[in-house]
Protein backbone atom coordinates (compact mmCIF):
# COMPACT_ATOMS: atom_id res chain seq x y z
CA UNK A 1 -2.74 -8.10 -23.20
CA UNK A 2 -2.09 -5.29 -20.92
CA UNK A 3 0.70 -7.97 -19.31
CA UNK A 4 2.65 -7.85 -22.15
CA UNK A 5 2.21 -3.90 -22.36
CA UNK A 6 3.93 -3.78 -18.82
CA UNK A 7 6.81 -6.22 -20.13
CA UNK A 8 7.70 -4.46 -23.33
CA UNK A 9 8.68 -1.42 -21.52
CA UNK A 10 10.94 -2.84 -18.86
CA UNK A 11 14.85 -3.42 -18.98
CA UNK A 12 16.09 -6.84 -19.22
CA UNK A 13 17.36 -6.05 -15.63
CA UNK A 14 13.75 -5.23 -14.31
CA UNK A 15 12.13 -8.14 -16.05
CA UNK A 16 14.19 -10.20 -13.94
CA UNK A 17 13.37 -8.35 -10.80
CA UNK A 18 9.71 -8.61 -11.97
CA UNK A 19 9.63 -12.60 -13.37
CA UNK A 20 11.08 -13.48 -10.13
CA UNK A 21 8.37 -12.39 -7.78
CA UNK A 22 5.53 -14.59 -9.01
CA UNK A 23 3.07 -14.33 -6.05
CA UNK A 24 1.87 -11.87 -3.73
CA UNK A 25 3.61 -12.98 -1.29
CA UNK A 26 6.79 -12.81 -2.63
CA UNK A 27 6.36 -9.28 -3.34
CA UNK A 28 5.62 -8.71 0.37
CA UNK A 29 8.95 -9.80 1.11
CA UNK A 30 10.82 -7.83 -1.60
CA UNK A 31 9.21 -4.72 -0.02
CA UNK A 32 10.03 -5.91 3.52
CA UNK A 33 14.13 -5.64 2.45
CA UNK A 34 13.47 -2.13 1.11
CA UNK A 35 14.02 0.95 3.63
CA UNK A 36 11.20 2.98 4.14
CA UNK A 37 10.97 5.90 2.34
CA UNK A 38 10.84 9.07 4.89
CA UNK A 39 10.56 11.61 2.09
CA UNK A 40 13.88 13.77 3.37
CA UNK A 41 14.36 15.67 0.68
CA UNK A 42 10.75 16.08 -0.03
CA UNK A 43 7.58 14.51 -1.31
CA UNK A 44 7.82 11.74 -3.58
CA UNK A 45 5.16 9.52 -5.65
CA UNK A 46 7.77 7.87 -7.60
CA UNK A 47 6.98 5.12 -10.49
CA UNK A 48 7.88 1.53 -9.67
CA UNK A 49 10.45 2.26 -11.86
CA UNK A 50 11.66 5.10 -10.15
CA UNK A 51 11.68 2.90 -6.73
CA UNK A 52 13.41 0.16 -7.86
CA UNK A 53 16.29 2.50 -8.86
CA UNK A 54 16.28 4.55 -5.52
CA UNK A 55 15.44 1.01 -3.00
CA UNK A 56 13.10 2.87 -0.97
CA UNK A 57 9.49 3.15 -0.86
CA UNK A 58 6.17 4.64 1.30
CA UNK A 59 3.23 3.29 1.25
CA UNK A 60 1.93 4.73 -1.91
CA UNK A 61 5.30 3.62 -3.70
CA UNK A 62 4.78 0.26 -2.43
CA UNK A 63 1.59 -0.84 -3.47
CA UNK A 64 2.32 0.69 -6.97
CA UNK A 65 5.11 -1.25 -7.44
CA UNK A 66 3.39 -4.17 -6.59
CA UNK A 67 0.23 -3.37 -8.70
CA UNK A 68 2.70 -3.22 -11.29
CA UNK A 69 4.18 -6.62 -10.66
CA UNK A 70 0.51 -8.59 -10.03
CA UNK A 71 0.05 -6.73 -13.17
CA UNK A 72 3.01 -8.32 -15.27
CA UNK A 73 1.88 -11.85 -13.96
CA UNK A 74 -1.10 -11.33 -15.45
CA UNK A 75 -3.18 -10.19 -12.79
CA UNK A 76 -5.52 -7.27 -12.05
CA UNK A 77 -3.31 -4.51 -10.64
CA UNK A 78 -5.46 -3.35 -7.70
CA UNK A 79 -4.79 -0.44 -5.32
CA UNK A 80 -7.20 0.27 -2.47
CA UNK A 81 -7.07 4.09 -0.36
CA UNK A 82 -7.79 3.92 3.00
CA UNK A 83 -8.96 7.53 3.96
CA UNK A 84 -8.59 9.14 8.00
CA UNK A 85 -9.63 12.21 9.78
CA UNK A 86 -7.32 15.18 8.35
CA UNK A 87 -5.05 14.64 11.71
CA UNK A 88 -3.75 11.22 10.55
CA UNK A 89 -2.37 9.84 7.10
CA UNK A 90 -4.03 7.97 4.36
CA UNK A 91 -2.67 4.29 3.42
CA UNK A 92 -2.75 3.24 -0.09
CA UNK A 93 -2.44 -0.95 -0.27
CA UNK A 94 -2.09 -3.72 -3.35
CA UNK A 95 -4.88 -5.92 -3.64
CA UNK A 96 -4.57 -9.67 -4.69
CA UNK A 97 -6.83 -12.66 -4.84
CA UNK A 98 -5.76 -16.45 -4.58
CA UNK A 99 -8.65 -18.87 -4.56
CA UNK A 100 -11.42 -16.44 -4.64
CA UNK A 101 -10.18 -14.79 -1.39
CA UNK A 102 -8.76 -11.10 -0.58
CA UNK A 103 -5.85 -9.97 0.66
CA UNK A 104 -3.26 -7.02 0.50
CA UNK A 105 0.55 -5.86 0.04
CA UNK A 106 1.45 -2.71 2.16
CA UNK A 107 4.35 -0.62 2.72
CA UNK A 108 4.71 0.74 6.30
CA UNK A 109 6.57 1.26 8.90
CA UNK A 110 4.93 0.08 12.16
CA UNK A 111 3.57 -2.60 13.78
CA UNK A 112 0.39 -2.39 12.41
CA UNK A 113 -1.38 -1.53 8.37
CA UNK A 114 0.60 -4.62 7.36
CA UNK A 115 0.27 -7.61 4.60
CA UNK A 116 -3.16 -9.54 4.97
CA UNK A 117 -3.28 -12.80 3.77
CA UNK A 118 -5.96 -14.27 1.23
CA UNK A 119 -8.52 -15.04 3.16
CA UNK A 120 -11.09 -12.07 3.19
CA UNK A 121 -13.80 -12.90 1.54
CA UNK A 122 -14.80 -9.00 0.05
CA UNK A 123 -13.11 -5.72 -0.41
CA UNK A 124 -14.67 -4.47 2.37
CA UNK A 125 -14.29 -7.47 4.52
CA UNK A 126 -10.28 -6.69 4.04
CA UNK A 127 -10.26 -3.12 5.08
CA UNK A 128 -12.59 -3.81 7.99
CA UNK A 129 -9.41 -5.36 8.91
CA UNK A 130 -7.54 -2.30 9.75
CA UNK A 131 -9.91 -0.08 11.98
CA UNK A 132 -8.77 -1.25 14.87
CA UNK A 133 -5.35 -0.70 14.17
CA UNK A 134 -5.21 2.65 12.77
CA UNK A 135 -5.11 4.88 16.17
CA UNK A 136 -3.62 7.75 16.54
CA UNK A 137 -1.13 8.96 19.68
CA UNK A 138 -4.25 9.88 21.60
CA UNK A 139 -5.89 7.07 21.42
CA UNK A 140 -8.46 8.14 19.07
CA UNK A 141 -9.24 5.44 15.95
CA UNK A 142 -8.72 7.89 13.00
CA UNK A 143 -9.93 5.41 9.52
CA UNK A 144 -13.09 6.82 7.81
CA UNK A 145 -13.71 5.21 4.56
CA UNK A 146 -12.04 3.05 1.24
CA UNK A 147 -11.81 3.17 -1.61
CA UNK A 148 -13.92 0.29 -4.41
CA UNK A 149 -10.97 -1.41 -5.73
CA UNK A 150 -9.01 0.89 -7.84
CA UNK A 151 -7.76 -0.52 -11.27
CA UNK A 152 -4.81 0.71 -12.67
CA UNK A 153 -5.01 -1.54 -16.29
CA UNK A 154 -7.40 1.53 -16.84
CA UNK A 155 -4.20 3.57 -17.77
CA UNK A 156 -1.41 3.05 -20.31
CA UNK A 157 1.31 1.31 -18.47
CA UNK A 158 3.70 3.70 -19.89
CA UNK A 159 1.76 6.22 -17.55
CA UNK A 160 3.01 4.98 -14.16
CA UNK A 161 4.82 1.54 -14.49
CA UNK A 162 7.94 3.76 -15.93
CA UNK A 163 7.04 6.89 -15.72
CA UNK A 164 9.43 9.56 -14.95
CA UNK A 165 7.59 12.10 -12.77
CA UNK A 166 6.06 11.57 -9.89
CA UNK A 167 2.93 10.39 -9.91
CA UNK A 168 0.65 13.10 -7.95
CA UNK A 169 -2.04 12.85 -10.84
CA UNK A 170 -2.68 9.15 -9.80
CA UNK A 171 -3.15 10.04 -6.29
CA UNK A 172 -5.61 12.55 -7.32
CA UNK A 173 -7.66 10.13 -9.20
CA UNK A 174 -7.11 7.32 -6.32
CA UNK A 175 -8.12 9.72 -3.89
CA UNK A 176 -11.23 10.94 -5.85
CA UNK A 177 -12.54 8.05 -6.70
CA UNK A 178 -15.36 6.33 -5.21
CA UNK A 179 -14.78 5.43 -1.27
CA UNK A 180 -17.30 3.98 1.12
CA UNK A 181 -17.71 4.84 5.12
CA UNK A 182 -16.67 2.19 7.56
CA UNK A 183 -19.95 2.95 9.44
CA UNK A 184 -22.71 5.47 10.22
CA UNK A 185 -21.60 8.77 12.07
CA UNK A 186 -24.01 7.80 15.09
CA UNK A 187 -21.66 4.29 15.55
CA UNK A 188 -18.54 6.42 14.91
CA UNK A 189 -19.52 8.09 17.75
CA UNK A 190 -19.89 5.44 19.86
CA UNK A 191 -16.19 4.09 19.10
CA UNK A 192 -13.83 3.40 22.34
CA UNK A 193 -9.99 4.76 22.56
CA UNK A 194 -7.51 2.62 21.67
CA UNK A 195 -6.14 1.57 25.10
CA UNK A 196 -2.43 2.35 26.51
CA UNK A 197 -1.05 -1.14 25.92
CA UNK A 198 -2.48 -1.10 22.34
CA UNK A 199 -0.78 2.57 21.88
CA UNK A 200 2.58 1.48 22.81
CA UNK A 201 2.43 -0.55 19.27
CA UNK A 202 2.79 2.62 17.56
CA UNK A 203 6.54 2.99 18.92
CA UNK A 204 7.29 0.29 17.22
CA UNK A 205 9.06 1.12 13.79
CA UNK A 206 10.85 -1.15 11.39
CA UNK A 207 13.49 1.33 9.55
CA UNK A 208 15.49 3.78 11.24
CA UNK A 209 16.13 7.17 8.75
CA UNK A 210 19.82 6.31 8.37
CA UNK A 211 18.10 3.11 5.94
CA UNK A 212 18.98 0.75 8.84
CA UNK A 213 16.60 -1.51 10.97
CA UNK A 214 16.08 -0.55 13.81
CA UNK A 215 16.45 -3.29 17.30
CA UNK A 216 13.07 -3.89 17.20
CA UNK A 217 12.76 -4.45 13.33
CA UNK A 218 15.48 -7.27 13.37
């Protein structure tokens, strides 16, 4: 079972890490005490192995590592790619499913693109979640499309769960593969601006750079 695959190739030390967060939700909060990785001494799409050696993770590292972990408990290891206008940043989450209902794991910074709990009742249903929240500086609501639920047990575990370099080939594939529009371009058109009091939520950050919270994270 591709479980087993994932646990053969940890350390003792990473097994534990791994056999101690048994739900989703207890991988959200092992990725809340992590600092967020700012990428300072360049890009990085590190392995969960990789992560859990350096304690710091975007959203890409994130929702890999806990793929991996959903994975080890014997669960589908799920990303999803949410997809913007070329001015704003993609967001890669972990999907789950407890009870027959969806929800997600994310990495971020902010205020908003955060853990949803299980109780979406589709894929889509989920990401439809996070239009309203992904705005950019202007105003302007920046998501475009997702991705079908992407499934990593399609790869060797030995490919990403521990791999030693990064990982841009799996972004590549994530972000190639098949993605649907949140609606038609004549509604897109028709979307308001995020307003000023719903801006100000996007100067709202968790981790400082130094690896410290900031005031408003505590």
């Amino acid at each position: 079972m591709y479980r087993d695959r994932i646990k053969t190739l940890l350390t003792p030390a990473e097994r534990k890490i791994f056999a101690r967060l048994s739900s989703p939700q207890n991988i959200q909060d092992y990725l809340d005490t992590l600092p967020i990785n700012f990428e300072l001494k360049g890009e990085t799409y590190m392995s969960p192995r990789r992560m859990l050696k350096a304690k710091t993770a975007h959203c890409f590292e994130g929702a890999l590592f806990a793929a991996a972990v959903l994975g080890y408990h014997g669960q589908k290891p799920f990303l999803m790619d949410i997809q913007t206008i070329p001015a704003d940043e993609d967001h890669v989450l972990a999907l789950f499913r407890q009870n027959g209902r969806w929800g997600a794991i994310s990495k971020t910074n902010h205020t908003i693109l955060r853990y949803r709990d299980p109780v979406y009742a589709s894929p889509r249903e989920l990401a439809m979640s996070y239009f309203h929240e992904y705005i950019m500086n202007s105003g302007r609501r920046s998501m475009l499309t997702f991705s079908a639920p992407f499934d990593l047990s399609r790869f060797a575990p030995e490919k990403w769960v521990t791999a030693v370099k990064d990982l841009r080939w799996l972004v590549e594939k994530l972000d190639d593969s098949r993605h649907f529009p949140i609606a038609p371009k004549k509604n897109l058109r028709l979307v308001r601006k995020a307003t000023p009091v719903e801006r100000q939520a996007l100067n709202i950050t968790e981790w400082h750079p130094r690896g410290t919270k900031t005031r408003h994270g505590k």
